[in-house]
Protein backbone atom coordinates (compact mmCIF):
# COMPACT_ATOMS: atom_id res chain seq x y z
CA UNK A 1 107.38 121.76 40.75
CA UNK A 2 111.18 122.37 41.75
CA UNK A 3 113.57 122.93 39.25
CA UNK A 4 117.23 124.26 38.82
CA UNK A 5 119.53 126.17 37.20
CA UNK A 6 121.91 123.02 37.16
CA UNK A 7 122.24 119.64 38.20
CA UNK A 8 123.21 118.89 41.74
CA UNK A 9 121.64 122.06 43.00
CA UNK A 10 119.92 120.37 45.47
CA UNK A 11 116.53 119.53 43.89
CA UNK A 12 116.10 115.95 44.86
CA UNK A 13 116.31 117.06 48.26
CA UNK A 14 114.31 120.31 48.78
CA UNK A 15 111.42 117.70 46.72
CA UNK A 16 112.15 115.43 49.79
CA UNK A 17 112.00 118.40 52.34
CA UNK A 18 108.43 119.64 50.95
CA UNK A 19 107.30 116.12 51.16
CA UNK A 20 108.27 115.71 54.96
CA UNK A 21 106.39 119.33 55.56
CA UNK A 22 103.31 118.38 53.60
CA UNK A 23 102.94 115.18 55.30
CA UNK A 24 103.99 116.81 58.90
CA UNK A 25 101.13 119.10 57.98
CA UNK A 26 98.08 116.57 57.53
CA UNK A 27 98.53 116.36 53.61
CA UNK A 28 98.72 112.82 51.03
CA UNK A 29 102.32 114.32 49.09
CA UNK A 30 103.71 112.12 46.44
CA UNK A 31 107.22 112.84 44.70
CA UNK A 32 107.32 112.62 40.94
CA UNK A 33 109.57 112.59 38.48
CA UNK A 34 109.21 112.15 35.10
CA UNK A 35 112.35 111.21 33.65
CA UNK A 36 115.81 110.47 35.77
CA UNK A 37 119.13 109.78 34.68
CA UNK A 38 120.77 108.02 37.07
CA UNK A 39 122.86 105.08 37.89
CA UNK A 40 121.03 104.99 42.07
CA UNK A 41 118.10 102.95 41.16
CA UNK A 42 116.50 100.95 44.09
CA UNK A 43 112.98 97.99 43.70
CA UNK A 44 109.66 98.47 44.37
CA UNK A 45 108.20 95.39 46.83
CA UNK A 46 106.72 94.12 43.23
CA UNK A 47 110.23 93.82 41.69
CA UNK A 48 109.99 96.98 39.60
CA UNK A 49 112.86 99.18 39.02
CA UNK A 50 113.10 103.38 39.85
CA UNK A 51 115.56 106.58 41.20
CA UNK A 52 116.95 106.03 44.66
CA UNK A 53 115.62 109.72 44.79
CA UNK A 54 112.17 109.33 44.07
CA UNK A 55 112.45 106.48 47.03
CA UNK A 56 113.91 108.73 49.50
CA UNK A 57 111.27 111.26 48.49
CA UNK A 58 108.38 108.76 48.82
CA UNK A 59 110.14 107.94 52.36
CA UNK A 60 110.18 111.36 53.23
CA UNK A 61 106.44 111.57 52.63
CA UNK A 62 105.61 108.92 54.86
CA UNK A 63 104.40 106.17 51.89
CA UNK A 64 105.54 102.95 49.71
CA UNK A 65 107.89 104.05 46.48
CA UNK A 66 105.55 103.46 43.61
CA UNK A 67 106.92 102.88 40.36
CA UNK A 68 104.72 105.44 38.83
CA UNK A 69 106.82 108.09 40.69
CA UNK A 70 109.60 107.88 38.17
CA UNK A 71 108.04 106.22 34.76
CA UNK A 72 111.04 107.20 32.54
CA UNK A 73 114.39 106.02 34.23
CA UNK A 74 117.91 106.37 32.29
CA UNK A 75 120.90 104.32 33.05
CA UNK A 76 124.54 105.41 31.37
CA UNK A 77 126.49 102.38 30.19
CA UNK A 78 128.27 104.66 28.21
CA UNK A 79 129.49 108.49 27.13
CA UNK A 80 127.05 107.64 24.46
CA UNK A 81 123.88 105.16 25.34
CA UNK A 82 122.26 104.83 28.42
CA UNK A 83 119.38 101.64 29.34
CA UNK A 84 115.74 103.31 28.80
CA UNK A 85 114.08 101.97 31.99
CA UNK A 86 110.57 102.02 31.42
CA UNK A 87 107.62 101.92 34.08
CA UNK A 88 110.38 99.53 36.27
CA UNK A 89 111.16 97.60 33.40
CA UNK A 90 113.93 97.58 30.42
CA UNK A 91 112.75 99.03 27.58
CA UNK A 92 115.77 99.12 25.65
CA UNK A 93 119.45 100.92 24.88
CA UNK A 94 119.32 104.03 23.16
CA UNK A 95 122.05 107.15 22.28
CA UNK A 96 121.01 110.63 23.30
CA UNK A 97 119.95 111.40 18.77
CA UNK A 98 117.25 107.85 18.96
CA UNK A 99 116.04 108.98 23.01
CA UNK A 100 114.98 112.72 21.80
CA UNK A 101 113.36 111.51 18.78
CA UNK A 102 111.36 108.76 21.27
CA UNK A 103 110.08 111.30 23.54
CA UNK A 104 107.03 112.30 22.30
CA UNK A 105 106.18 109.26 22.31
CA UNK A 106 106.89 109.14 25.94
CA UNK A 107 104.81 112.35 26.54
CA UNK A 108 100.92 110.92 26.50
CA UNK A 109 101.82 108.10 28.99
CA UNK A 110 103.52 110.26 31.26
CA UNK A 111 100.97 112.04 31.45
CA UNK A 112 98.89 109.15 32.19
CA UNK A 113 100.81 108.15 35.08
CA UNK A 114 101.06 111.18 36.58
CA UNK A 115 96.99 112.03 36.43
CA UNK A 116 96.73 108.50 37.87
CA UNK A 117 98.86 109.39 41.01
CA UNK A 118 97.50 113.02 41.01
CA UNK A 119 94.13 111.26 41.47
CA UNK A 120 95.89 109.70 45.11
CA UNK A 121 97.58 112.79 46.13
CA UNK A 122 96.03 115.66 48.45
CA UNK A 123 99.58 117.70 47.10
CA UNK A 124 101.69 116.59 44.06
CA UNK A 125 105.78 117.10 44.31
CA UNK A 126 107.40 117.17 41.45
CA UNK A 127 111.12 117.44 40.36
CA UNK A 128 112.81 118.93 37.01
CA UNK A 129 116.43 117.76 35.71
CA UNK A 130 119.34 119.58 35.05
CA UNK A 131 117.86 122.95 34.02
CA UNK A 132 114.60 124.18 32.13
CA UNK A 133 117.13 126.55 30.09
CA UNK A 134 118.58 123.73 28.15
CA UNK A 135 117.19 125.50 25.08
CA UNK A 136 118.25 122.87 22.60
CA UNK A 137 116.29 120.53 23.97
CA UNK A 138 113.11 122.77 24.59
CA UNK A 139 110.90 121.17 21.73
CA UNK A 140 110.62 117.84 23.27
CA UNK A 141 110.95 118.40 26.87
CA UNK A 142 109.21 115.81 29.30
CA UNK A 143 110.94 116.67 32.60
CA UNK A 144 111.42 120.63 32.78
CA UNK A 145 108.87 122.99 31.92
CA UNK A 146 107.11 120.22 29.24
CA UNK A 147 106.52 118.45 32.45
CA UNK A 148 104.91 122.03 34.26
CA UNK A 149 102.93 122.29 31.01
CA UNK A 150 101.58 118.77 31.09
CA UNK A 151 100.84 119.10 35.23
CA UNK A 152 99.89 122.90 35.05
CA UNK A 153 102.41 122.71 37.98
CA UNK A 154 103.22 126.33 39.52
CA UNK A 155 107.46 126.31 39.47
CA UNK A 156 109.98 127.38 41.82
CA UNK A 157 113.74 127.45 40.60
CA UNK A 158 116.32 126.26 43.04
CA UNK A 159 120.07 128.07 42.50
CA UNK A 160 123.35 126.98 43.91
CA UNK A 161 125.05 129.81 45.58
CA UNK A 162 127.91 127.82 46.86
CA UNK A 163 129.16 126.62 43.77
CA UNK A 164 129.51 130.60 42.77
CA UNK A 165 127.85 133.31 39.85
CA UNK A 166 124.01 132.61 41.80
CA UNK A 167 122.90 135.76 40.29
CA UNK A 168 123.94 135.08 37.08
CA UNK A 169 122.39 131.53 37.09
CA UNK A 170 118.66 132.97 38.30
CA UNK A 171 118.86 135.67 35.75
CA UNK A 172 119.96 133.63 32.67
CA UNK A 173 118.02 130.82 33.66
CA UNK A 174 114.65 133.02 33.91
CA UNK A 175 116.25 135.14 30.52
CA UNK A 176 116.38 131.77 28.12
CA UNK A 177 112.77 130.59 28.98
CA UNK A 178 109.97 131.42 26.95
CA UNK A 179 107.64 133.76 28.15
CA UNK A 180 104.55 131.50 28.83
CA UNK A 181 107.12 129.43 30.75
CA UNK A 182 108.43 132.13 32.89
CA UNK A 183 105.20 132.75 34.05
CA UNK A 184 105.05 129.51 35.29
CA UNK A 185 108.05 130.74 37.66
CA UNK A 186 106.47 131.85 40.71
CA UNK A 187 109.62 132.09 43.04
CA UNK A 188 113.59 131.15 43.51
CA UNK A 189 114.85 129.33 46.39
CA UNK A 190 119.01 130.49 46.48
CA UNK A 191 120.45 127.32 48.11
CA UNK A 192 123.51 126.23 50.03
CA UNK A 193 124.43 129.60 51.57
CA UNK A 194 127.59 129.72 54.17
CA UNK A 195 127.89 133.35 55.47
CA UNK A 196 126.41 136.97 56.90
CA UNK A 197 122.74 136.83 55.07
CA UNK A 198 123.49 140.65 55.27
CA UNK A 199 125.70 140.63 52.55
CA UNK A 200 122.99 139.01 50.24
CA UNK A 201 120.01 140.97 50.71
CA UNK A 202 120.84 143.84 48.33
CA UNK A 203 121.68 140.72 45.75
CA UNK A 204 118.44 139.79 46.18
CA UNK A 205 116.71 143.30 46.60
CA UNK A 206 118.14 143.35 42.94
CA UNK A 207 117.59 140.10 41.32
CA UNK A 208 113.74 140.20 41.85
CA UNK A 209 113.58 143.81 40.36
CA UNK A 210 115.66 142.66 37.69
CA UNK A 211 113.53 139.47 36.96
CA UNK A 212 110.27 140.38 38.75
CA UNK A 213 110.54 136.94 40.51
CA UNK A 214 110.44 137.04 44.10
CA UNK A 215 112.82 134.81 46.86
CA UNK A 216 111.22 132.97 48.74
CA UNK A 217 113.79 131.92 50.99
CA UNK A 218 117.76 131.67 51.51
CA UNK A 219 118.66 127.69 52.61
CA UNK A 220 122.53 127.67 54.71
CA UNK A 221 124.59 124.56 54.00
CA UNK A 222 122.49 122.15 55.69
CA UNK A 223 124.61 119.07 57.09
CA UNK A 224 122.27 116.69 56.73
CA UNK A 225 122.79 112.67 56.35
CA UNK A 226 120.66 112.52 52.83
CA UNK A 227 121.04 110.10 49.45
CA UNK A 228 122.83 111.81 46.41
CA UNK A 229 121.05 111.49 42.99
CA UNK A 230 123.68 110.18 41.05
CA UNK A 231 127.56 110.62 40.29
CA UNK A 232 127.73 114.34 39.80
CA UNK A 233 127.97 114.36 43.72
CA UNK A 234 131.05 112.46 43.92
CA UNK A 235 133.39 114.85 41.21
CA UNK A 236 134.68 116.87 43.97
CA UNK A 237 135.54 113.74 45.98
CA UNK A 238 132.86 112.41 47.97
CA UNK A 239 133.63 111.81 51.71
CA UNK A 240 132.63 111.89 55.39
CA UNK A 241 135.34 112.67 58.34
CA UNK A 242 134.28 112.58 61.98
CA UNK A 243 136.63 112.82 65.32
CA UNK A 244 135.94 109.07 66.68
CA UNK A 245 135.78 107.20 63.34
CA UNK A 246 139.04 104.70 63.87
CA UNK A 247 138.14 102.59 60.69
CA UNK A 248 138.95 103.58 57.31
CA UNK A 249 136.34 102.26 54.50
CA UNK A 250 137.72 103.07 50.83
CA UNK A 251 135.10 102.49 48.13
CA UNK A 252 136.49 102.93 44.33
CA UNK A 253 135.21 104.95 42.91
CA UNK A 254 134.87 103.38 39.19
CA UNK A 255 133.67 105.34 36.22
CA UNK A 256 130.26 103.71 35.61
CA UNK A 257 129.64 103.30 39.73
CA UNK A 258 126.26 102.10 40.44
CA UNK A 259 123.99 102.76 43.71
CA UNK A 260 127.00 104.23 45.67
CA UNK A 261 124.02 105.05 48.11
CA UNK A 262 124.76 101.42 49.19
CA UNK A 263 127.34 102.85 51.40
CA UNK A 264 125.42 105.72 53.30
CA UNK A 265 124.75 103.42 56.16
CA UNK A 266 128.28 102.52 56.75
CA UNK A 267 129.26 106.34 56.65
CA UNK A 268 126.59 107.07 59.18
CA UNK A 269 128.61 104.90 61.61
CA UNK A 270 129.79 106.45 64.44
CA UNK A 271 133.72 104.91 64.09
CA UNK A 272 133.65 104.94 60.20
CA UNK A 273 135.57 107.43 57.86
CA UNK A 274 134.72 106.35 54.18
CA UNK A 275 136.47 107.85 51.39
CA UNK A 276 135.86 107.52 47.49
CA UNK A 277 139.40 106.90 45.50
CA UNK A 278 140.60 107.02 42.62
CA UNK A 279 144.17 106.73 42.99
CA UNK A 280 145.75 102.92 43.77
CA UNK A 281 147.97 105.04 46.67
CA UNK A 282 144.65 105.62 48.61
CA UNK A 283 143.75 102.26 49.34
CA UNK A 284 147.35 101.76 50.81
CA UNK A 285 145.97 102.60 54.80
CA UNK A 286 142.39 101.13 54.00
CA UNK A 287 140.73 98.86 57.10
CA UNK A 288 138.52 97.77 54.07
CA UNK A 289 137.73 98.16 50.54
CA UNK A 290 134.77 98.30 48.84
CA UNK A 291 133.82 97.28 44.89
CA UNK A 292 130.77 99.07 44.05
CA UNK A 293 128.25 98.13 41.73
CA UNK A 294 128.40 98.62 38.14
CA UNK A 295 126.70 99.39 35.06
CA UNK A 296 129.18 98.25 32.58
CA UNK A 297 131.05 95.67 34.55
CA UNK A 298 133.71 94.70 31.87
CA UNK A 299 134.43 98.45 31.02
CA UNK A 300 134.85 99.42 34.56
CA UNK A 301 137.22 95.97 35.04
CA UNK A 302 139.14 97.86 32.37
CA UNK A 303 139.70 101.14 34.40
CA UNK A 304 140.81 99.25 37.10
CA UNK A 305 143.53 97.65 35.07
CA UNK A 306 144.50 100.79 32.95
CA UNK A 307 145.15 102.92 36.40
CA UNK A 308 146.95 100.06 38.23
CA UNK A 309 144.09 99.81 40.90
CA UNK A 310 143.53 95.76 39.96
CA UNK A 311 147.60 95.68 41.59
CA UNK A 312 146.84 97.93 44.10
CA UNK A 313 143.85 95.62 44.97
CA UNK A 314 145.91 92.50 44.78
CA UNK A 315 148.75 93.73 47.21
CA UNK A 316 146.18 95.00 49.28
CA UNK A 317 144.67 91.13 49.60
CA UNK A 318 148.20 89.62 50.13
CA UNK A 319 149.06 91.86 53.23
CA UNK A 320 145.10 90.73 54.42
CA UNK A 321 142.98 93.89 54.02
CA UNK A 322 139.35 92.60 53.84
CA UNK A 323 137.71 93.29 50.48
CA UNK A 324 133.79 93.40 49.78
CA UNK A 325 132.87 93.45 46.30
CA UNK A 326 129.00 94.38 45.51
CA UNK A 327 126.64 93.78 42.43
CA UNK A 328 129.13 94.33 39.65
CA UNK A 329 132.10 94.39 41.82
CA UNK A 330 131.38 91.07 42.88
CA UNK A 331 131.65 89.89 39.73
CA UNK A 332 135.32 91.62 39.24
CA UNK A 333 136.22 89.67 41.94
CA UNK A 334 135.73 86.43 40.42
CA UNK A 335 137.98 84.51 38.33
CA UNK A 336 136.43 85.36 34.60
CA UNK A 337 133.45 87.21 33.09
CA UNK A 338 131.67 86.26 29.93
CA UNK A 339 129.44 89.12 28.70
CA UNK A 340 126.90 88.43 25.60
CA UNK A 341 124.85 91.14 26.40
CA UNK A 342 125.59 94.60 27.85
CA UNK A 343 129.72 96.05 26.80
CA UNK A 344 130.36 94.99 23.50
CA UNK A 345 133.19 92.30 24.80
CA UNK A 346 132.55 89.06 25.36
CA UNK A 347 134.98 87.88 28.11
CA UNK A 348 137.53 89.01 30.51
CA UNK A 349 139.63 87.83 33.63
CA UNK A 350 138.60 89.03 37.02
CA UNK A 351 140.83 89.63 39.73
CA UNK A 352 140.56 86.38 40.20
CA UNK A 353 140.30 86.84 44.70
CA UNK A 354 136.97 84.42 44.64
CA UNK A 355 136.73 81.16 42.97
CA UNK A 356 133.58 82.88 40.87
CA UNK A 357 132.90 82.45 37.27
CA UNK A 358 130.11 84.92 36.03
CA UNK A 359 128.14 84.57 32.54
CA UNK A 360 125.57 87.82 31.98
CA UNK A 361 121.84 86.67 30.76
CA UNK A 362 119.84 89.27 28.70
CA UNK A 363 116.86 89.38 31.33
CA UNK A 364 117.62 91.70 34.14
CA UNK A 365 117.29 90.29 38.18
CA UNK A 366 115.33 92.92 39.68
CA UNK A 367 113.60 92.32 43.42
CA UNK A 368 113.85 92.60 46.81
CA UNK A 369 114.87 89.66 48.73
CA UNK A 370 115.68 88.69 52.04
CA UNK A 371 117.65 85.74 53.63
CA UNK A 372 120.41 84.45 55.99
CA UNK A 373 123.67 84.45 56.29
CA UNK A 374 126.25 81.24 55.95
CA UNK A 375 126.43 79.53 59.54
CA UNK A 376 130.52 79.42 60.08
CA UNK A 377 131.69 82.48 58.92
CA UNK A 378 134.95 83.60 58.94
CA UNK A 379 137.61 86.37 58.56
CA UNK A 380 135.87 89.43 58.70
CA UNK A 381 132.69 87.94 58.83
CA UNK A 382 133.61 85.90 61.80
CA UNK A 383 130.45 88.32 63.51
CA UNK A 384 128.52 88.17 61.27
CA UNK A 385 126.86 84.27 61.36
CA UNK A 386 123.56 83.46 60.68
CA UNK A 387 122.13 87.07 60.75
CA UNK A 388 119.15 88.42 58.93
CA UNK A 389 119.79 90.30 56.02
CA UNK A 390 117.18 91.74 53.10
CA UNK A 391 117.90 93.96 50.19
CA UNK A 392 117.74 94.41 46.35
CA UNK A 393 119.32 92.79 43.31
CA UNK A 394 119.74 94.56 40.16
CA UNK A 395 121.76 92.99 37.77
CA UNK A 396 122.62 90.79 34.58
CA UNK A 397 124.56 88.33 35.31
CA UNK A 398 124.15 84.80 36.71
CA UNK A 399 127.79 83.49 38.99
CA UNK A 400 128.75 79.87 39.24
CA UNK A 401 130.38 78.88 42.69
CA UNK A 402 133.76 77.37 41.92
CA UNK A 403 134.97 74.60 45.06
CA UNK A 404 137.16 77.06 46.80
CA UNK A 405 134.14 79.36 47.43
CA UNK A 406 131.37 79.16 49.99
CA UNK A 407 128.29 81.36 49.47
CA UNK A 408 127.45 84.28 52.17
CA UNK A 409 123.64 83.94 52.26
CA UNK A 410 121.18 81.83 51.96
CA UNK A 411 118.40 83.20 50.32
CA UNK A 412 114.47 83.08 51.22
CA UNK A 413 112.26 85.73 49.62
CA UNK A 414 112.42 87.32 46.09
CA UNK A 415 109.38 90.10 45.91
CA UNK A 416 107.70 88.59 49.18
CA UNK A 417 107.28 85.03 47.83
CA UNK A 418 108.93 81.93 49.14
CA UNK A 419 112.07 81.20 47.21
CA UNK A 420 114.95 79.72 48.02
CA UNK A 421 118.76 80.47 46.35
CA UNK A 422 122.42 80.99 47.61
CA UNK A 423 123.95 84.81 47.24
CA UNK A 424 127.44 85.48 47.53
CA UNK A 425 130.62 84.16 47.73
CA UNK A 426 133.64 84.03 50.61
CA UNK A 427 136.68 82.94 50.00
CA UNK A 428 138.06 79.99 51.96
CA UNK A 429 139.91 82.38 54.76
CA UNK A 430 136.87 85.18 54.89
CA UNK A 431 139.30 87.87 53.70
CA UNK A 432 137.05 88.56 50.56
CA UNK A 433 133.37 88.43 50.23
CA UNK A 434 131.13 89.49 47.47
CA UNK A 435 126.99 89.82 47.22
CA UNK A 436 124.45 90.77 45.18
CA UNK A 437 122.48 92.38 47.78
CA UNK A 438 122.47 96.47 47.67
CA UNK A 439 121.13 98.34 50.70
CA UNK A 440 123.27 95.04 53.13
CA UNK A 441 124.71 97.73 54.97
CA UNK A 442 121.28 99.20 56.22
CA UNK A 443 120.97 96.50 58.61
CA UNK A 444 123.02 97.03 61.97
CA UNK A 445 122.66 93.26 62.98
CA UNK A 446 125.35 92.82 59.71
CA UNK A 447 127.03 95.83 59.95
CA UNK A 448 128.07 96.56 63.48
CA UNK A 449 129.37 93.03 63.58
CA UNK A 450 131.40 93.38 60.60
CA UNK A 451 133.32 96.55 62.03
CA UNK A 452 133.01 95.16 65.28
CA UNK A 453 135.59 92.44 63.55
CA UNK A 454 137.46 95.02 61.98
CA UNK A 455 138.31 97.07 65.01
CA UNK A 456 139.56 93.83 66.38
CA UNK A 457 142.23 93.11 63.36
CA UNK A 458 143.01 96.87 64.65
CA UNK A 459 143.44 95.64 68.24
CA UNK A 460 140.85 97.92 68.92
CA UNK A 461 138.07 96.94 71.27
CA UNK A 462 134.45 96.01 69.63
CA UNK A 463 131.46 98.82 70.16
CA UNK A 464 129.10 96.61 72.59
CA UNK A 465 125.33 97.65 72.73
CA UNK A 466 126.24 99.97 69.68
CA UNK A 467 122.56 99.66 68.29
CA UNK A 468 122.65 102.46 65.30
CA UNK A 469 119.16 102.17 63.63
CA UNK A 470 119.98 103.71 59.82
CA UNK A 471 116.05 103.80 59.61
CA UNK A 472 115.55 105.90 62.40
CA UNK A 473 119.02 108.02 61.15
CA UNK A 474 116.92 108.76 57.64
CA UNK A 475 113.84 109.83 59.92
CA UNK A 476 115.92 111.96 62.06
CA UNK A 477 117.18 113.85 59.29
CA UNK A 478 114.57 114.27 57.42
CA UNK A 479 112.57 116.29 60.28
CA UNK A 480 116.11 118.36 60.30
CA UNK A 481 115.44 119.28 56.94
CA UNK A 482 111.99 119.64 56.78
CA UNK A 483 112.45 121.97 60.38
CA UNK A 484 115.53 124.21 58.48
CA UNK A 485 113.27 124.40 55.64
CA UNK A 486 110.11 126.00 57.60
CA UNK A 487 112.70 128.34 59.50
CA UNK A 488 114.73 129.55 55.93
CA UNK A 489 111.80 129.57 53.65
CA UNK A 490 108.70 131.85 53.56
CA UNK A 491 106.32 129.01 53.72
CA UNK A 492 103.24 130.75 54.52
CA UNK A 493 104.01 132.55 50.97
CA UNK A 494 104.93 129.16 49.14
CA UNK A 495 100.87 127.62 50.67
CA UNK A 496 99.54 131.03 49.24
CA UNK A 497 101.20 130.88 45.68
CA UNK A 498 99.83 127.43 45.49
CA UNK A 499 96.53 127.54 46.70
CA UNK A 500 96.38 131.16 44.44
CA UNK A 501 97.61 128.77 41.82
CA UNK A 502 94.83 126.04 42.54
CA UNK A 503 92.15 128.59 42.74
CA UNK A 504 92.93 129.81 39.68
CA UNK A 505 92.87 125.97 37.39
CA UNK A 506 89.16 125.68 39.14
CA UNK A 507 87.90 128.90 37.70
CA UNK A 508 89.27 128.34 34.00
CA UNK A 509 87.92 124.82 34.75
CA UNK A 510 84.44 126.35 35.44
């Protein structure tokens, strides 16, 4: 089991590192995670909801995201509540008090579900959140070391160097846990190091004598191409800069943003610079902006307006910058929102840039689908004509076509089965689109025609034969990873400790 001595240490991604190495070395790995608070979720091919991390991990081990990877998923629509996502499905809202008095009743399925997969599984993977020495919530722990104790899962603690005080994070971290759980603790892994290891090693020489823990390895900054769990990665401004990227992408960054991994692809292009903003003056040199998804649409429409950006988004329109509005943000785009279900209001203006009219239903749209786009595209999707396209829906509500919209796709599969439904709007000139479908921008066949339209409005000359596979990108770095990992990390040690660890279950089994 991984865990850390904070969120965003870089859990979700050392889980997805192990997996690649296990399966690179002949072994059946599968990721787990008991309980994930996140607003990334992705759908299973049977239309059941999960963490974009446990996905990434399962795709890092080689196999099909199972919902039993991440039973317990929690979605923030507020400071306060969050959407208890149960086994794929919506359980119900609760606030932090009502979820910790629900979790033991949580505990006995979990467990369930993970001796189910553990029953598949040569090697089990599994990932903590936040940190095990969130003491205050010791007593009815299901993802930290209550998960360890449930699994009888061996632990290594990953620590953050680069965000400062390592040390002091391995020592307290190890300090606050009980003692049974400390012996769990079988080694550290310091992470994100830039520098002379040199200067280190008599930090380390002295940690494990202080804490009788050895480190098992010192990771640099790796730059590698890989999903963030959730928001805390975009505080410090999340964005990607490279010396041939002549388009500009600005996605807003609203406060409840929703599967902002939708946008990886289109920052793995090789002309693309996208930026997450904040501020209505960064959108003023934009090629295109971006509406994420949301997870409480009407509060987030409410940001927009309070800092100006709905203006700034409006101006941006009239001088002709192209606008794409996704999941939530499609619906912002649209002329009026009536919500009965999720944020407490009940109806609001949109921007009022498609002729859309949405009205939220209680049952959630989860499933992947696939489909076509609109023959006669135009504007910035003057490209992009009748081209496959597949992806996931996640949302409430339920958007009415008004006569001076067109829709963008026409739909074919929902879950794998025949089914036929329009997605999308554009409006009448192509300068404004908006879809349901998240993960539209993995598909190059959409995507490189779509900039390749851009970069003309530029007067810039189109990228022929620019074939960028984002598949084969998430491959490539995953073996980057997984090869950094076996040079930085004492693997042969990490094998030992677990098959010590194994060894030892089957003789108190006996």
């Amino acid at each position: 089991m991984i865990q850390g001595t904070a969120s965003d240490v870089g859990k979700s991604v050392l889980v997805a590192g192990f997996c690649r190495i296990f399966s690179q070395d002949g072994y059946r790995c599968i990721p787990f995670k008991s309980q994930n608070m996140a607003l990334n979720s992705g759908i299973t091919a049977d239309g059941k909801e999960m963490g974009r991390a446990q996905i990434f991990q399962a795709e890092a081990a080689g196999i099909q995201p199972d919902v039993r990877m991440n039973p317990v998923l929690l979605k923030p629509t507020s400071d306060r509540k969050a959407q208890v996502v149960l086994m794929g499905s919506v359980a119900c809202n609760m606030d932090a008090v009502e979820y910790h008095q629900y979790k033991p009743q949580l505990q006995q399925q979990i467990k369930q579900v993970y001796d189910s997969l553990a029953d598949e599984a040569d090697i089990m993977v599994l990932e903590g959140a936040g940190s095990p020495a969130e003491i205050n919530l010791r007593d009815r722990d299901i993802v930290n070391m209550g998960m360890a104790k449930l699994a009888d899962a061996p632990v290594i603690l990953v620590a953050d160097i680069d965000r400062g005080g390592v040390f002091a994070a391995i020592y307290g971290t190890l300090a606050l846990l009980a003692p049974e759980e400390k012996a769990r603790v079988i080694g550290v892994i310091i992470n994100k190091f830039r520098g002379d290891i040199e200067l280190l090693k008599s930090g380390i020489t002295q940690i494990e004598d202080l804490t009788q823990v050895p480190v098992l390895g010192v990771l640099p900054w790796l730059d590698v191409d890989l999903e963030d769990e959730d928001g805390v990665a975009l505080q410090a401004g999340k964005y990607n800069s490279k010396a041939a990227a002549v388009l500009d992408i600005a996605v807003i960054q609203i406060p409840h943003i929703s599967n902002f991994t939708d946008f990886n692809a289109l920052a793995a292009q090789p002309d693309v610079r996208l930026r997450y903003v904040t501020d209505p003056k960064q959108l003023t040199d934009a090629d295109l902006i971006i509406l994420p998804g949301s997870k409480n649409t009407l509060g987030d429409l409410q940001w927009l307006i309070s800092r100006q950006m709905d203006k700034a988004i409006l101006h941006a329109h009239q001088i002709g910058t192209p606008i794409i509005g996704i999941c939530g943000g499609y619906q912002m785009l649209g002329k009026q929102i009536f919500d009965e279900v999720e944020s407490g209001l009940t109806h609001m203006q949109g921007l009022g840039l498609l002729d859309v009219e949405t009205r939220f239903e209680p049952e959630k749209n989860t499933a992947q689908v696939e489909g076509v786009t609109r023959a006669s595209l135009s504007g910035m999707l003057a490209l992009c004509s009748q081209q496959s396209v597949f992806g996931y829906e996640i949302h409430l509500g339920v958007s009415a076509l008004g006569a001076d919209a067109t829709p963008f796709a026409q739909m074919q599969l929902r879950n794998g089965e025949q089914h036929e439904w329009l997605d999308g709007a554009v409006n009448p000139d192509g300068s404004v689109m908006g879809s349901y479908l998240h993960g539209i921008f993995d598909q190059n066949n959409f995507t490189r025609p779509l900039l390749n339209q851009l970069r003309i409005r530029k007067g810039i000359p189109p990228l022929e034969n620019q074939s960028f596979d984002y598949a084969l990108h998430k491959e490539q770095q995953f073996n980057v990873l997984a090869a950094s990992m076996r040079e930085y990390l004492d693997m042969a040690e990490i094998y030992r400790l677990m098959r010590q660890h194994q060894e030892h279950k089957q003789e108190v089994n006996a």
